[in-house]
C-alpha atoms as a PDB file:
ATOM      1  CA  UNK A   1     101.459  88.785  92.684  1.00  0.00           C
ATOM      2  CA  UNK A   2      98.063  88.631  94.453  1.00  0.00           C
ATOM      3  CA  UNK A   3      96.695  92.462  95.867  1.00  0.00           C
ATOM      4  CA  UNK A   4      97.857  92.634  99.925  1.00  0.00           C
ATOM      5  CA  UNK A   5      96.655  95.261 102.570  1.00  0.00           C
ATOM      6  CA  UNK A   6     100.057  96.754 101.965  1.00  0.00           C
ATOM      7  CA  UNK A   7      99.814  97.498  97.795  1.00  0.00           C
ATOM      8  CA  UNK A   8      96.447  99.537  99.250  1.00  0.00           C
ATOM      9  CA  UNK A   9      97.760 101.112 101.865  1.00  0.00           C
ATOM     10  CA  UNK A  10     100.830 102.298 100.018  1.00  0.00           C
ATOM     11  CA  UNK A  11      98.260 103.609  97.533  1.00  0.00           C
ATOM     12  CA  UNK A  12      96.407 105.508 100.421  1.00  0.00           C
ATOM     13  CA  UNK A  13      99.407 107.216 101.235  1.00  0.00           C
ATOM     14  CA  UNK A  14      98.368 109.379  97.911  1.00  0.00           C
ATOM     15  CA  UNK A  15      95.667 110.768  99.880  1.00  0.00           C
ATOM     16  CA  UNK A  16      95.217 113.728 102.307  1.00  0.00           C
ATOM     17  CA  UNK A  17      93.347 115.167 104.567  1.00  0.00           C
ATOM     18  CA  UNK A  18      92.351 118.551 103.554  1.00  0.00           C
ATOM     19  CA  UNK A  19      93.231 120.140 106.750  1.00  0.00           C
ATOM     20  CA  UNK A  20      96.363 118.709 107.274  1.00  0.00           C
ATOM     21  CA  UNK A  21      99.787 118.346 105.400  1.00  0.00           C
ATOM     22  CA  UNK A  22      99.262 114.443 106.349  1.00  0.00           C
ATOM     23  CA  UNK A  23      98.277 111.286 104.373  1.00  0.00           C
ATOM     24  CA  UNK A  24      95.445 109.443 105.666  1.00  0.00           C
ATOM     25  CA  UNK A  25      97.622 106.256 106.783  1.00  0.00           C
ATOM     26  CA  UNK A  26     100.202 108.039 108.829  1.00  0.00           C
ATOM     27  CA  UNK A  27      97.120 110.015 110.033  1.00  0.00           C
ATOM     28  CA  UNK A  28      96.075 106.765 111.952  1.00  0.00           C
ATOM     29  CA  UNK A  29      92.535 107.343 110.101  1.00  0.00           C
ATOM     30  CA  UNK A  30      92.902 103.713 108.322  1.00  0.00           C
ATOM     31  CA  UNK A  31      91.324 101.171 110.703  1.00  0.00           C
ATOM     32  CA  UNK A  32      90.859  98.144 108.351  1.00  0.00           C
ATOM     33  CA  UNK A  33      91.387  97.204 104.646  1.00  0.00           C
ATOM     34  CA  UNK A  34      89.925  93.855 103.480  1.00  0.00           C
ATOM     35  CA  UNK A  35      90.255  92.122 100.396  1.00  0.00           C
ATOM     36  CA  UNK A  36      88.023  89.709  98.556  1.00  0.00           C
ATOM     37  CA  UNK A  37      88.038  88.467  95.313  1.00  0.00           C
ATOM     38  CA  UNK A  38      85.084  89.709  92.889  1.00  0.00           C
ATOM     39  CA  UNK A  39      83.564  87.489  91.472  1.00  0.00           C
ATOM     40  CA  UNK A  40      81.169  89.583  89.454  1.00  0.00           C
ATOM     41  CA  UNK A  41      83.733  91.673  88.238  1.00  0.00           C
ATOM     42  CA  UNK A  42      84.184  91.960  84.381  1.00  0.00           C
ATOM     43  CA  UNK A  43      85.906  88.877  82.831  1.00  0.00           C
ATOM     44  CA  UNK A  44      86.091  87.068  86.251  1.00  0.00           C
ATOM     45  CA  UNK A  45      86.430  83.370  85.627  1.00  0.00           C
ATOM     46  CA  UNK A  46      88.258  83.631  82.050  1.00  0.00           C
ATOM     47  CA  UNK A  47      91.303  82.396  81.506  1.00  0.00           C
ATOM     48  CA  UNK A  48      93.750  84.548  81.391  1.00  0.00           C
ATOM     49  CA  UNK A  49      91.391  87.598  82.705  1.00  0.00           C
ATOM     50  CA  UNK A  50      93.630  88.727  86.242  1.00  0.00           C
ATOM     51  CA  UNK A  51      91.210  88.382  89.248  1.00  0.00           C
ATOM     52  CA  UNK A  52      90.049  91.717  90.420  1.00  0.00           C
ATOM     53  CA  UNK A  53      88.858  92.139  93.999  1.00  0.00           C
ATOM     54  CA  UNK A  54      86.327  94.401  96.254  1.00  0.00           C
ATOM     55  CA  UNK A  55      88.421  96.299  99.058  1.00  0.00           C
ATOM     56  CA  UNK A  56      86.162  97.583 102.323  1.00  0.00           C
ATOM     57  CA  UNK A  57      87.858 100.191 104.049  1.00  0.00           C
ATOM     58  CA  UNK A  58      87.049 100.930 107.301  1.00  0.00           C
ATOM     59  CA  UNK A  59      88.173 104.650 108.096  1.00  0.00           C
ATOM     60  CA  UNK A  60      87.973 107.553 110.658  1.00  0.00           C
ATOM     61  CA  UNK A  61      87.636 110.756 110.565  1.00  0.00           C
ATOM     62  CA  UNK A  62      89.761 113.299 112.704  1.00  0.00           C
ATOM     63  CA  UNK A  63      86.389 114.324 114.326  1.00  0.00           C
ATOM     64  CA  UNK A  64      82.834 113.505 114.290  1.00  0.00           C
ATOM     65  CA  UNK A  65      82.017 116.986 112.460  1.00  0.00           C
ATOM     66  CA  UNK A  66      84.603 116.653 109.757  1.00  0.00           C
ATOM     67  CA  UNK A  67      82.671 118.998 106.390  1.00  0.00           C
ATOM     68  CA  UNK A  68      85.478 117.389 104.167  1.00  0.00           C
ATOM     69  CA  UNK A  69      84.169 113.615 104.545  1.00  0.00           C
ATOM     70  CA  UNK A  70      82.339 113.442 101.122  1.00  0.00           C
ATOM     71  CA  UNK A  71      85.603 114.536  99.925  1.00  0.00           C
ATOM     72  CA  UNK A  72      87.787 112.471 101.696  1.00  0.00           C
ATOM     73  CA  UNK A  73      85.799 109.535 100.891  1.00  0.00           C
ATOM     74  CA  UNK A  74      85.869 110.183  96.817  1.00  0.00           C
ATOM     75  CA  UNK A  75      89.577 110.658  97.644  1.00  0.00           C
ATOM     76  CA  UNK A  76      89.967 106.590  98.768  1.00  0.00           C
ATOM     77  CA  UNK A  77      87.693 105.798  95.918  1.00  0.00           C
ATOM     78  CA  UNK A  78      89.265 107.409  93.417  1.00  0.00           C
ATOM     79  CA  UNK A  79      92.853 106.572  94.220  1.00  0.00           C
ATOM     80  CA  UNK A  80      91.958 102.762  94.673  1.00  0.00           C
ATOM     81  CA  UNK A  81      90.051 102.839  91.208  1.00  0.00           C
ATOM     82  CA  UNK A  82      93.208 103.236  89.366  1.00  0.00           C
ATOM     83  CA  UNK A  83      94.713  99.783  90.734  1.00  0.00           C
ATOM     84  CA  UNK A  84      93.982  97.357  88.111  1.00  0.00           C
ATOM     85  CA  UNK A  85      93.332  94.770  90.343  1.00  0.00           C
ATOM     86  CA  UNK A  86      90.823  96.445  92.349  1.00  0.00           C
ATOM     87  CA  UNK A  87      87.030  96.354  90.886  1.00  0.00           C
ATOM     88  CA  UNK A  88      85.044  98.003  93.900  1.00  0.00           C
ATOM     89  CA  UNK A  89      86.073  99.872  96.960  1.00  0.00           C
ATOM     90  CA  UNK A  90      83.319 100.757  99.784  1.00  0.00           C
ATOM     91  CA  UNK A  91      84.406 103.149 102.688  1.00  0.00           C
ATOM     92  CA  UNK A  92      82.814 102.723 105.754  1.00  0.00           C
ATOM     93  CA  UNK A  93      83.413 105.660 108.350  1.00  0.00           C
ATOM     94  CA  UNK A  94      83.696 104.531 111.737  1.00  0.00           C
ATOM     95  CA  UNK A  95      83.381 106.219 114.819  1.00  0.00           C
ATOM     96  CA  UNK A  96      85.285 103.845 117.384  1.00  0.00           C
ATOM     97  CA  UNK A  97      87.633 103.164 118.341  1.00  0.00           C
ATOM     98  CA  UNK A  98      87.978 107.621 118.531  1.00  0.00           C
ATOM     99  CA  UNK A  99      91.023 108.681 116.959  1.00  0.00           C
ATOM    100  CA  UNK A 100      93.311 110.602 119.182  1.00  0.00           C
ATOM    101  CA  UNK A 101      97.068 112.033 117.996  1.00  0.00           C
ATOM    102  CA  UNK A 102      97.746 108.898 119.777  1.00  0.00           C
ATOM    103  CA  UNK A 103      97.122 106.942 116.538  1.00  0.00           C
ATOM    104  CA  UNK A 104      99.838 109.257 114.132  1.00  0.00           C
ATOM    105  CA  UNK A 105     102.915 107.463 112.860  1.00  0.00           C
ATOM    106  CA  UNK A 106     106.309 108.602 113.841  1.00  0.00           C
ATOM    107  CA  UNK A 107     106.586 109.816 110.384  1.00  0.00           C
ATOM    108  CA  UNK A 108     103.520 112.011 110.997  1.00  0.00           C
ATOM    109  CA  UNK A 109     104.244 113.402 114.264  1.00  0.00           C
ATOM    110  CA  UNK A 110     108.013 114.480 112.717  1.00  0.00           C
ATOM    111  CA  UNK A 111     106.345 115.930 109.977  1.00  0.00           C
ATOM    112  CA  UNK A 112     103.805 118.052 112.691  1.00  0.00           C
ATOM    113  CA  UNK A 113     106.475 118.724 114.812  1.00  0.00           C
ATOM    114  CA  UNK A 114     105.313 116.937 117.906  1.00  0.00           C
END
């Protein structure tokens, strides 16, 4: 089964933001997850060798001044290295569209409260 936005996303749901109880997803801090295949990735293009890809993440932060965005960053990185199928993920940090609690999922605001 090839890698989706969803297998990464589900995986991103491992990671928090330090400040909040929250996962980054239901945080609304995900903006956009693309997936290409790598083709300089080890054993690319042998038989039998699964195709790995490269996964850009496009991300927010809960504000412009966020101290923990090193951390946050390594966070992605680290979770997405353990999928076998992934070979390289880059995290851009964007700054628009702003995030506002607007963006939370219902599962997030239940979990706030709000």
């Amino acid at each position: 089964m090839p890698l989706s936005e969803d297998d990464v996303l589900n995986a991103l749901r491992d990671c928090y933001d330090p400040e909040l109880p929250i996962n980054l997803v239901d945080l609304g801090l995900i903006y956009r997850v693309a997936i290409t295949p790598d083709a300089d990735a080890p054993g690319a293009g042998i038989e039998g060798v699964p195709q790995r890809h490269r996964v850009e993440i496009d991300m927010t932060l809960t504000s412009p001044g966020c101290p923990a965005h090193q951390q946050i960053i390594a966070q992605v990185q680290n979770r997405l290295a353990g999928i076998e199928a992934i070979s390289r993920t880059d995290v851009k940090i964007v700054w628009e569209p702003t995030w506002g609690p607007d963006r939370l999922t219902p599962a997030a605001r239940k979990q706030l409260g709000i």
